[in-house]
C-alpha atoms as a PDB file:
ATOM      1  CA  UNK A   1     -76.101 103.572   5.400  1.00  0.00           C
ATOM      2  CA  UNK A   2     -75.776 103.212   9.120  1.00  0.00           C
ATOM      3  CA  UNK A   3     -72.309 102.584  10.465  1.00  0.00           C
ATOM      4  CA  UNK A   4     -72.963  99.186  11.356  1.00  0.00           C
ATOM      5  CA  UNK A   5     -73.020  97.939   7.854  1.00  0.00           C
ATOM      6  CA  UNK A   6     -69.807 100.212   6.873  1.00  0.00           C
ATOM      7  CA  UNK A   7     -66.090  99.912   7.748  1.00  0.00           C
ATOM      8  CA  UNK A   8     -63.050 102.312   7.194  1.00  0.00           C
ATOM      9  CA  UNK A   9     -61.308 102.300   3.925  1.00  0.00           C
ATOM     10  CA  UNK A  10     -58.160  99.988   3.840  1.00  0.00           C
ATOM     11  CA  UNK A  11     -54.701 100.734   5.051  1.00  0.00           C
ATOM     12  CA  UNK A  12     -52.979 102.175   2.008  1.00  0.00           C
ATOM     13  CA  UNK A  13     -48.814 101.899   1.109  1.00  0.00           C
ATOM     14  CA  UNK A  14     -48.182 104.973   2.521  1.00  0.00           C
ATOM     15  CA  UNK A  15     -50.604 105.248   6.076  1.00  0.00           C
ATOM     16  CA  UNK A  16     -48.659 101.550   6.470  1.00  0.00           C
ATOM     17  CA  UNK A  17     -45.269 103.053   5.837  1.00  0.00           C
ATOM     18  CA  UNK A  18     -46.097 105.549   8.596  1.00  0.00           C
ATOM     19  CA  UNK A  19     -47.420 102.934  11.275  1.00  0.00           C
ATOM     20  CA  UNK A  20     -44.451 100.528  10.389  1.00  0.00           C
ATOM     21  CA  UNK A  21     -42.013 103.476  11.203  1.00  0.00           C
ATOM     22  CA  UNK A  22     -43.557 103.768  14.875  1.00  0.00           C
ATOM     23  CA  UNK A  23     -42.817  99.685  15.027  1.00  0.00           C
ATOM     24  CA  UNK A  24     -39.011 100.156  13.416  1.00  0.00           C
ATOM     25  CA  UNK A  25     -38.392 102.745  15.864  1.00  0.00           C
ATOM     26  CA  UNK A  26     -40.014 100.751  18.642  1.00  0.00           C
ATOM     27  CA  UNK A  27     -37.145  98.043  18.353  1.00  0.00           C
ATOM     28  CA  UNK A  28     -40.015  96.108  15.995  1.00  0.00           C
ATOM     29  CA  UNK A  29     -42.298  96.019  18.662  1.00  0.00           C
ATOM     30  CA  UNK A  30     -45.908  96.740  18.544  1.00  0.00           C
ATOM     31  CA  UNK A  31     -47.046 100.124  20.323  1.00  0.00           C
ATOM     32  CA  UNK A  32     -49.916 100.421  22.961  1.00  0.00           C
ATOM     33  CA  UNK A  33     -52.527 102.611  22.520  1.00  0.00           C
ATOM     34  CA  UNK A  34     -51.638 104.682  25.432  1.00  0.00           C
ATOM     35  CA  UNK A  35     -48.139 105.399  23.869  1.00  0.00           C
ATOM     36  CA  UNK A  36     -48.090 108.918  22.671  1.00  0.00           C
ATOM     37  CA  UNK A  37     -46.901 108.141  19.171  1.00  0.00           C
ATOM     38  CA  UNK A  38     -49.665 106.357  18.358  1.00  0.00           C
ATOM     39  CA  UNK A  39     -51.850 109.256  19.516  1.00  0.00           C
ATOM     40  CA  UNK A  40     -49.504 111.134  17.038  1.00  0.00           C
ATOM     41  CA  UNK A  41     -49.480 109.456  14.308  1.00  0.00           C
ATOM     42  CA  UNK A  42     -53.531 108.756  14.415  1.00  0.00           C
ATOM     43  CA  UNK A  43     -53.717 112.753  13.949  1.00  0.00           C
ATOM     44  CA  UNK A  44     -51.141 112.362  11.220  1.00  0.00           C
ATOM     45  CA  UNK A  45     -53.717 109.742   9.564  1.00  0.00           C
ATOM     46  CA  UNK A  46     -56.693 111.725  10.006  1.00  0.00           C
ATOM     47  CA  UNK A  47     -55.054 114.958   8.404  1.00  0.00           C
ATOM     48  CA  UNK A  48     -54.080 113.092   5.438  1.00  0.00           C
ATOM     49  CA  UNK A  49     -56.011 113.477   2.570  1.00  0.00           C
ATOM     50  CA  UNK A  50     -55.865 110.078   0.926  1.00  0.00           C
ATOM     51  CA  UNK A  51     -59.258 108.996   1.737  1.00  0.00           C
ATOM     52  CA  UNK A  52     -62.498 110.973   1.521  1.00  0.00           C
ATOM     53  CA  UNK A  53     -64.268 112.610   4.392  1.00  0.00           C
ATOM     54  CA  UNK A  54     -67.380 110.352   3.237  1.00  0.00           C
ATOM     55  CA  UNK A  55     -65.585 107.425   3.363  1.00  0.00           C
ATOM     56  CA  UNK A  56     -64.523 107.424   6.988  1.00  0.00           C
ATOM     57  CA  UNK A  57     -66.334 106.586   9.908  1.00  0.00           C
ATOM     58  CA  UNK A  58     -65.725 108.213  13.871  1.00  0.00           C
ATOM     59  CA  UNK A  59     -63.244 105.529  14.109  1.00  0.00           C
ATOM     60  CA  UNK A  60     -61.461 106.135  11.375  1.00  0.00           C
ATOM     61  CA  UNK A  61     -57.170 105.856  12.073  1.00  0.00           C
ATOM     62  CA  UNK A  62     -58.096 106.151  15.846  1.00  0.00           C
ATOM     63  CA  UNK A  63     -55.265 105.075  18.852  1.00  0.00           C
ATOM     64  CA  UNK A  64     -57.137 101.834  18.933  1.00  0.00           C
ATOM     65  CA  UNK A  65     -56.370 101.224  15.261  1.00  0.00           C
ATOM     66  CA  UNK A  66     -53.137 102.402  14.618  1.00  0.00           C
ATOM     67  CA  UNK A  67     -52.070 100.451  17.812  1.00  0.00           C
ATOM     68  CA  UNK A  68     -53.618  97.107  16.524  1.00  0.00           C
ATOM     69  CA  UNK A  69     -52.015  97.895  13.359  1.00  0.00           C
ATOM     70  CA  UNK A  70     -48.449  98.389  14.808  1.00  0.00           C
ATOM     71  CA  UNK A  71     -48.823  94.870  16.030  1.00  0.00           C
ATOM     72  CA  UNK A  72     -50.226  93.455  12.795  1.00  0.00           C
ATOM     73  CA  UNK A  73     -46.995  94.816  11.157  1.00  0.00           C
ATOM     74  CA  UNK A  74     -44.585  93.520  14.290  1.00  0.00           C
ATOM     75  CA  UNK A  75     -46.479  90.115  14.189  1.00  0.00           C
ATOM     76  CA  UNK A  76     -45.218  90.327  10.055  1.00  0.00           C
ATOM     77  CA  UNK A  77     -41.472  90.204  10.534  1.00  0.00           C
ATOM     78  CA  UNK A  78     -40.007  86.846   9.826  1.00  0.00           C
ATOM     79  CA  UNK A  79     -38.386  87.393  13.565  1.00  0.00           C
ATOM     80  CA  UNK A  80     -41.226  88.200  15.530  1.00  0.00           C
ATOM     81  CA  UNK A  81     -42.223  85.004  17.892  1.00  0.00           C
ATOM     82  CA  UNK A  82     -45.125  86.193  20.010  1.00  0.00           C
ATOM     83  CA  UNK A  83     -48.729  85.773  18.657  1.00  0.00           C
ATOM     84  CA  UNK A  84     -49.256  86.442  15.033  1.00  0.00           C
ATOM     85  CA  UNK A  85     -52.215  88.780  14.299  1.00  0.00           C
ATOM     86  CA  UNK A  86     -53.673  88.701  11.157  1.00  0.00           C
ATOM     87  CA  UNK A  87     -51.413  90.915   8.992  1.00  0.00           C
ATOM     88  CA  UNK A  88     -52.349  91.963   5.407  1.00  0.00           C
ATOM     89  CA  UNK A  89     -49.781  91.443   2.391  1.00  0.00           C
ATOM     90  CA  UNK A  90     -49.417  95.149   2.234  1.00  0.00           C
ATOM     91  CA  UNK A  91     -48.382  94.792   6.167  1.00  0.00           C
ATOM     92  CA  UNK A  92     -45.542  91.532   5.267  1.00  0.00           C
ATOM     93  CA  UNK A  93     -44.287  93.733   1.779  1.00  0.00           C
ATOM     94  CA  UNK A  94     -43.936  97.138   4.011  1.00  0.00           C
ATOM     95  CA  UNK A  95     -42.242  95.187   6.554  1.00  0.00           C
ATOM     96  CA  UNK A  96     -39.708  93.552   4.320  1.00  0.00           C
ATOM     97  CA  UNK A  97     -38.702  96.829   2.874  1.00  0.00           C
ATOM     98  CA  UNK A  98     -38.530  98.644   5.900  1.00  0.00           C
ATOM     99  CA  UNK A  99     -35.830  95.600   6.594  1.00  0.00           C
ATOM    100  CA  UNK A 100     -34.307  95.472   4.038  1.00  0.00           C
ATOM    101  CA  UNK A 101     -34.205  99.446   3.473  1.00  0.00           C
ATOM    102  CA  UNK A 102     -34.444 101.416   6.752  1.00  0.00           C
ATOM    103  CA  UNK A 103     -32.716 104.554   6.106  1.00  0.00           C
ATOM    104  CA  UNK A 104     -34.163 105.003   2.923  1.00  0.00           C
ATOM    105  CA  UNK A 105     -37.922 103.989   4.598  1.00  0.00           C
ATOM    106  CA  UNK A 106     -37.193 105.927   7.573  1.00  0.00           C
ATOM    107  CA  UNK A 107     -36.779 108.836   4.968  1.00  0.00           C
ATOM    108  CA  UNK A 108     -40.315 108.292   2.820  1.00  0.00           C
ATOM    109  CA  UNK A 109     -42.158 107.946   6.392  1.00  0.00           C
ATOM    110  CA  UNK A 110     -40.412 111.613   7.685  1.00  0.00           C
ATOM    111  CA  UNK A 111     -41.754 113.417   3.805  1.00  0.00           C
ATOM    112  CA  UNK A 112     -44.507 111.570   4.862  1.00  0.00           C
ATOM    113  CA  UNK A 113     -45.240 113.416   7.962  1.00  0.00           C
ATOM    114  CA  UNK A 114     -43.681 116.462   6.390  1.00  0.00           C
ATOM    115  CA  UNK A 115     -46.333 116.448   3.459  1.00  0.00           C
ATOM    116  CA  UNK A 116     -49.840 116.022   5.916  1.00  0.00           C
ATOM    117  CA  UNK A 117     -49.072 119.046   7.795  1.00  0.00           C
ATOM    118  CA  UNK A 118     -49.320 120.971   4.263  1.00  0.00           C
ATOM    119  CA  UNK A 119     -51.831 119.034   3.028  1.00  0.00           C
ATOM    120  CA  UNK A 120     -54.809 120.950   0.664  1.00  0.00           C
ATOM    121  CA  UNK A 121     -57.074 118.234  -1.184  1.00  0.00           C
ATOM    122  CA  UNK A 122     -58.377 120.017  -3.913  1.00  0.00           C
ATOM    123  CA  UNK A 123     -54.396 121.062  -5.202  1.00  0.00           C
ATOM    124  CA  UNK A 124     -55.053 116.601  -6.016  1.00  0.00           C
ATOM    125  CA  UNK A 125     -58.243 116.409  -7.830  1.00  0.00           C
ATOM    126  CA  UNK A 126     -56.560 116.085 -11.499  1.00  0.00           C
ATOM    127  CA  UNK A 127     -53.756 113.871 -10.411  1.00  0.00           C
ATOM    128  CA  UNK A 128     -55.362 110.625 -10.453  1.00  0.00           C
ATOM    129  CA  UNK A 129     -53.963 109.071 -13.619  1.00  0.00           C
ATOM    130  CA  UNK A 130     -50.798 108.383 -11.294  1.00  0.00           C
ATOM    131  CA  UNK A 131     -52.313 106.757  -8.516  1.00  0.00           C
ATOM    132  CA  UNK A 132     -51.808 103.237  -9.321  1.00  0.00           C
ATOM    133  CA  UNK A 133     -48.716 103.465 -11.010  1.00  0.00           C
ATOM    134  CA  UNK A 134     -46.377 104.051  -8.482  1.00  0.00           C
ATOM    135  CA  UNK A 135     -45.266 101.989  -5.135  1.00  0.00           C
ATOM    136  CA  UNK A 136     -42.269 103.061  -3.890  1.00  0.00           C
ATOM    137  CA  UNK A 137     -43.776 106.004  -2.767  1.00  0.00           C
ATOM    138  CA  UNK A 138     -47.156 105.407  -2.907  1.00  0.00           C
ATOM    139  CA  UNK A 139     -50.462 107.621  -3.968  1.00  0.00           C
ATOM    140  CA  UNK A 140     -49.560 110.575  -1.428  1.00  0.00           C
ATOM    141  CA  UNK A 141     -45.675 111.639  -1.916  1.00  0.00           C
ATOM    142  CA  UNK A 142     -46.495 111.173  -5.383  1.00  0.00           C
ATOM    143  CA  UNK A 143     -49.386 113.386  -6.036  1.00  0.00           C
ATOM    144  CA  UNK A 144     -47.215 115.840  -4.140  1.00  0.00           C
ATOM    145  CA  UNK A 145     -44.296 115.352  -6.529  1.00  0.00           C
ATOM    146  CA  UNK A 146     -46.909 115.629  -9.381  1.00  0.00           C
ATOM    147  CA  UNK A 147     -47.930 118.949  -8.093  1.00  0.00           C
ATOM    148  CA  UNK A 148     -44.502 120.364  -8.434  1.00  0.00           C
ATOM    149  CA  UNK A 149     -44.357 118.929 -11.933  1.00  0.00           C
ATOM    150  CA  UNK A 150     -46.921 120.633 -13.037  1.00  0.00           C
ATOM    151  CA  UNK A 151     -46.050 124.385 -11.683  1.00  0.00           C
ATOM    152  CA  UNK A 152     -46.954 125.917 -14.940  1.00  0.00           C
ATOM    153  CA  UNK A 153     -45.011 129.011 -14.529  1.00  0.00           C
ATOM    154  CA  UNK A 154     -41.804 126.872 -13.292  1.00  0.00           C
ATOM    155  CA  UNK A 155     -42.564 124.262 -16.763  1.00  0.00           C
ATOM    156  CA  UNK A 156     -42.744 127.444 -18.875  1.00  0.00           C
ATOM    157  CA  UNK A 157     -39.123 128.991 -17.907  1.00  0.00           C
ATOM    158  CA  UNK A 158     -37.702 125.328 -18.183  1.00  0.00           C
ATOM    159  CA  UNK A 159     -38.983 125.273 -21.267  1.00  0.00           C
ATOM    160  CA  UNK A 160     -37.955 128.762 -22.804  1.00  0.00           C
ATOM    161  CA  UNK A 161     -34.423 127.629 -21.165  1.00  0.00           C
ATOM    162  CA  UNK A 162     -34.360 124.171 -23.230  1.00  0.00           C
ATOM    163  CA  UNK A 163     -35.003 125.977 -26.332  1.00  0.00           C
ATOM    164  CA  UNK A 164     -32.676 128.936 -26.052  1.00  0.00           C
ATOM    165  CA  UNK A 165     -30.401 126.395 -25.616  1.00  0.00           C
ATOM    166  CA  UNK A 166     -31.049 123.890 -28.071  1.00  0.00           C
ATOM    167  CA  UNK A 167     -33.972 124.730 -29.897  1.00  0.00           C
ATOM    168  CA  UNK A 168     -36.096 122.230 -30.062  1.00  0.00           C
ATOM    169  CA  UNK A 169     -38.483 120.141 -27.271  1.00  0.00           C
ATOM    170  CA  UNK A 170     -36.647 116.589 -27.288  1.00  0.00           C
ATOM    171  CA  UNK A 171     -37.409 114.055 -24.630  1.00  0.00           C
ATOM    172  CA  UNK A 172     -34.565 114.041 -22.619  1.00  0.00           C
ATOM    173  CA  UNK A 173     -34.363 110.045 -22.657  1.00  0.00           C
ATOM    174  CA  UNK A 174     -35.317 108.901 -25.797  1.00  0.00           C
ATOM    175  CA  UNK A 175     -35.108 111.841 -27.643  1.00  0.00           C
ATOM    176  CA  UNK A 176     -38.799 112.195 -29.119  1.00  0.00           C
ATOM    177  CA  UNK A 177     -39.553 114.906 -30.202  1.00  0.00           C
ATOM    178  CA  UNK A 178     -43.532 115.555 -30.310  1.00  0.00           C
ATOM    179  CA  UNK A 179     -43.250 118.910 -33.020  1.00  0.00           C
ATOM    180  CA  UNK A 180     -40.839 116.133 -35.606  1.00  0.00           C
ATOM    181  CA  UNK A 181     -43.135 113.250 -34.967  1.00  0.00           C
ATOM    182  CA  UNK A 182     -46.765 115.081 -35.250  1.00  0.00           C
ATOM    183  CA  UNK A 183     -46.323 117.969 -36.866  1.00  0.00           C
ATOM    184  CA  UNK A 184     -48.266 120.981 -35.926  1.00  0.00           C
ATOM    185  CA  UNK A 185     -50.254 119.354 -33.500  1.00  0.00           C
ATOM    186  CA  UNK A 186     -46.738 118.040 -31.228  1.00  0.00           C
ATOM    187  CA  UNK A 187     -45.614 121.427 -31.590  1.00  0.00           C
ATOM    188  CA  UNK A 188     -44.609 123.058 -27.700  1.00  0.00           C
ATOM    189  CA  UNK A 189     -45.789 119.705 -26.092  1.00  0.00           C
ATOM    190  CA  UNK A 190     -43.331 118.363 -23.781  1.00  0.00           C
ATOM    191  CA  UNK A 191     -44.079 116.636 -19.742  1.00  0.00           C
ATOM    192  CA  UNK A 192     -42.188 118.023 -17.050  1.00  0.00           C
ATOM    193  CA  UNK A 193     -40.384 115.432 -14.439  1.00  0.00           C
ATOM    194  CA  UNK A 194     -38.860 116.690 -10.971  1.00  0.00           C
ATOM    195  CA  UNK A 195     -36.069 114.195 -11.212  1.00  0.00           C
ATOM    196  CA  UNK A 196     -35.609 113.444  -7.263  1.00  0.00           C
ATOM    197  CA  UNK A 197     -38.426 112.067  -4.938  1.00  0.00           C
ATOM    198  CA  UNK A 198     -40.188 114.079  -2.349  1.00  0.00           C
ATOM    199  CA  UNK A 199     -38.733 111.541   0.237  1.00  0.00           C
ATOM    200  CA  UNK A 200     -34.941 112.479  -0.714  1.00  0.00           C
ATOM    201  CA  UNK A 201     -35.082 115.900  -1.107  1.00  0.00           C
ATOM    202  CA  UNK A 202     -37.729 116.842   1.555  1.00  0.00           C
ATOM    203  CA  UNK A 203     -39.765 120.049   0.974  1.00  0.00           C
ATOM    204  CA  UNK A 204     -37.862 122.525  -1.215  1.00  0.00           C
ATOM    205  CA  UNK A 205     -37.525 125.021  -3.930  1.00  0.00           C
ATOM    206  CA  UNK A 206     -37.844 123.601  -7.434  1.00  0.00           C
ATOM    207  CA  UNK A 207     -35.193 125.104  -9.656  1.00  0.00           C
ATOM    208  CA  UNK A 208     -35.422 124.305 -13.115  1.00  0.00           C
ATOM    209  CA  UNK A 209     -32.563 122.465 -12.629  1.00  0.00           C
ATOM    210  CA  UNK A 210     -34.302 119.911 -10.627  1.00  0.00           C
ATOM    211  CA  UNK A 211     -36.604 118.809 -13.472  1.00  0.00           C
ATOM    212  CA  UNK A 212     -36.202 116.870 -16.568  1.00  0.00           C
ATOM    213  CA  UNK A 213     -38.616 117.535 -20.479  1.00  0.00           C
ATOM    214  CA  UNK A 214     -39.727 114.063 -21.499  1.00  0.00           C
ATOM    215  CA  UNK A 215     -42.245 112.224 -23.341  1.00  0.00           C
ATOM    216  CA  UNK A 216     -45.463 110.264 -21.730  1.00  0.00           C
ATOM    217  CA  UNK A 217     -43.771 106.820 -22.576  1.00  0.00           C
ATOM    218  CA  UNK A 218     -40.796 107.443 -20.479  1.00  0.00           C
ATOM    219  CA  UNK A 219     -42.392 109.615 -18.099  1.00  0.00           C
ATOM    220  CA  UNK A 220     -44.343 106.975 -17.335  1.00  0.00           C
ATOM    221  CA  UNK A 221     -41.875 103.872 -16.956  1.00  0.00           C
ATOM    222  CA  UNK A 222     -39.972 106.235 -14.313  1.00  0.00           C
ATOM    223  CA  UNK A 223     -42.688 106.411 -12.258  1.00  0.00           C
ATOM    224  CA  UNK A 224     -43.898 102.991 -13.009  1.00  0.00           C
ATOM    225  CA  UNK A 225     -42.160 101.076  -9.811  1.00  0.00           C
ATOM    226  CA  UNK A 226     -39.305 101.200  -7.387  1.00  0.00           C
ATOM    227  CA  UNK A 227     -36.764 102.132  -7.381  1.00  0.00           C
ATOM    228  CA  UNK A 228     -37.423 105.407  -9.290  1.00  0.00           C
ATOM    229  CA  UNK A 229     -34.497 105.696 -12.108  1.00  0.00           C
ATOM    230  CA  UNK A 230     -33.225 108.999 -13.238  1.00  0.00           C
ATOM    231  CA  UNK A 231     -33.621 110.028 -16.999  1.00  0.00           C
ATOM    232  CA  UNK A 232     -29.960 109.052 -17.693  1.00  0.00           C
ATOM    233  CA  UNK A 233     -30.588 105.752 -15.859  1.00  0.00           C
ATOM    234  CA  UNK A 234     -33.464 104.947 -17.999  1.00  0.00           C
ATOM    235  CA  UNK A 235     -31.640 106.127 -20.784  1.00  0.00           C
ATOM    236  CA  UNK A 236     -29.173 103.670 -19.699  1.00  0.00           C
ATOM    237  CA  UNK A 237     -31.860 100.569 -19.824  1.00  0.00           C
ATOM    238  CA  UNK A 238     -32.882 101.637 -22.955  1.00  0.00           C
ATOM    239  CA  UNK A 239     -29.223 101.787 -25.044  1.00  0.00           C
ATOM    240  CA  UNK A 240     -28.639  97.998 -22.990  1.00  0.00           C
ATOM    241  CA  UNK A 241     -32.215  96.917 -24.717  1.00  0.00           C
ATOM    242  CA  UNK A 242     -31.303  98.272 -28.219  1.00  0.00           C
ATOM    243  CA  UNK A 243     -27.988  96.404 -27.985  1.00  0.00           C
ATOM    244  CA  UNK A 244     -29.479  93.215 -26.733  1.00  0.00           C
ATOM    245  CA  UNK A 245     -31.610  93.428 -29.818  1.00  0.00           C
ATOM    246  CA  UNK A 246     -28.709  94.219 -31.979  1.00  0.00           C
ATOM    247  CA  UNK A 247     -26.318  92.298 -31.340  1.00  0.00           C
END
């Protein structure tokens, strides 16, 4: 298909997060295309391994579009009274958090820079199930926190150290335990969770400290939306449902 009849694939969470940082930084300004952090951050873009080779065109993430995208997310803020571009609702919601959240966004954007300059593609290809299940740090931190959950050798020793322990597989918040509930066919199944983001902890060692055994349903309800509770936080949401109920 000539390139005519194509465009580049849409600004995702985490390529915004990364052009919104520029404007934050900027004093909420939009950034020229001249200004070398835009010529940064487009190689930053173009490393990053969130959309396809075949999807992209020549343009793709190039000075001209990360600038023009720094000023649709300046043109967002609720402040801003210059000329209003034509911002997305990805640009306005990325915006407000960054407002409302700096440090913490200023943090996600930094693993975000961290994580392209070790990106490999193929360690992502059986991550997907993920991908639309998380926002608060979007498709990319989160397939590399998925990649650290499942280290098989580092699941296998927190494993044999839960059950010298305690003996048994349990989820860790609701206390399922796969080998009681199916029989035979539960028996040694268990998910892994590395209990603090990518964006808080930056690029580390995973001790089997750092992650948590748990079962799909709760696995999945962490990772579901921000902000990301701990096992003993969703714990906590669970006990206050079962008393609503109960009482």
């Amino acid at each position: 298909m000539p390139d005519a009849a194509r465009s580049n694939p849409d600004w995702d969470w985490d390529e915004t997060v990364l052009a919104c940082d520029l404007v934050a930084h900027n004093d909420w300004q939009p950034l020229a295309v001249t200004d070398q952090r835009v010529v940064e951050l487009s190689r930053v873009l173009r490393r990053m391994s969130l959309h396809p080779p075949e999807a992209r065109l020549e343009s793709f993430r190039n000075v001209d579009g990360v600038s023009r995208k720094t000023h649709n997310l300046a043109s967002s803020s609720p402040t801003w009274t210059g000329w209003r571009s034509n911002s997305s609702q990805r640009d306005r919601e990325v915006m407000a958090q960054f407002q409302k959240a700096p440090d913490a966004m200023h943090r996600i954007a930094k693993g975000l820079r961290q994580n392209a300059l070790n990106d490999t593609p193929e360690d992502y290809s059986s991550l997907a199930s993920f991908d639309e299940e998380s926002v608060l740090e979007g498709r990319y931190l989160l397939r590399f926190h998925l990649v650290r959950e499942r280290n098989q050798g580092l699941r296998q020793r927190k494993i044999r150290n839960v059950l010298a322990h305690s003996g048994s597989l349990a989820c860790e918040v609701c206390d399922l335990d796969f080998a009681q509930f199916y029989g035979d066919r539960g028996q040694g199944y268990i998910e892994c969770h590395h209990v603090d983001p990518l964006h808080i902890t930056g690029q580390r060692s995973t001790r089997i400290s750092d992650l948590a055994l748990l079962c799909s349903n709760c696995h999945r309800m962490i990772h579901r939306k921000p902000p990301w509770p701990t096992p003993a936080e969703l714990r906590a949401i669970i006990e206050a449902q079962q008393a609503r109920h109960n009482g």
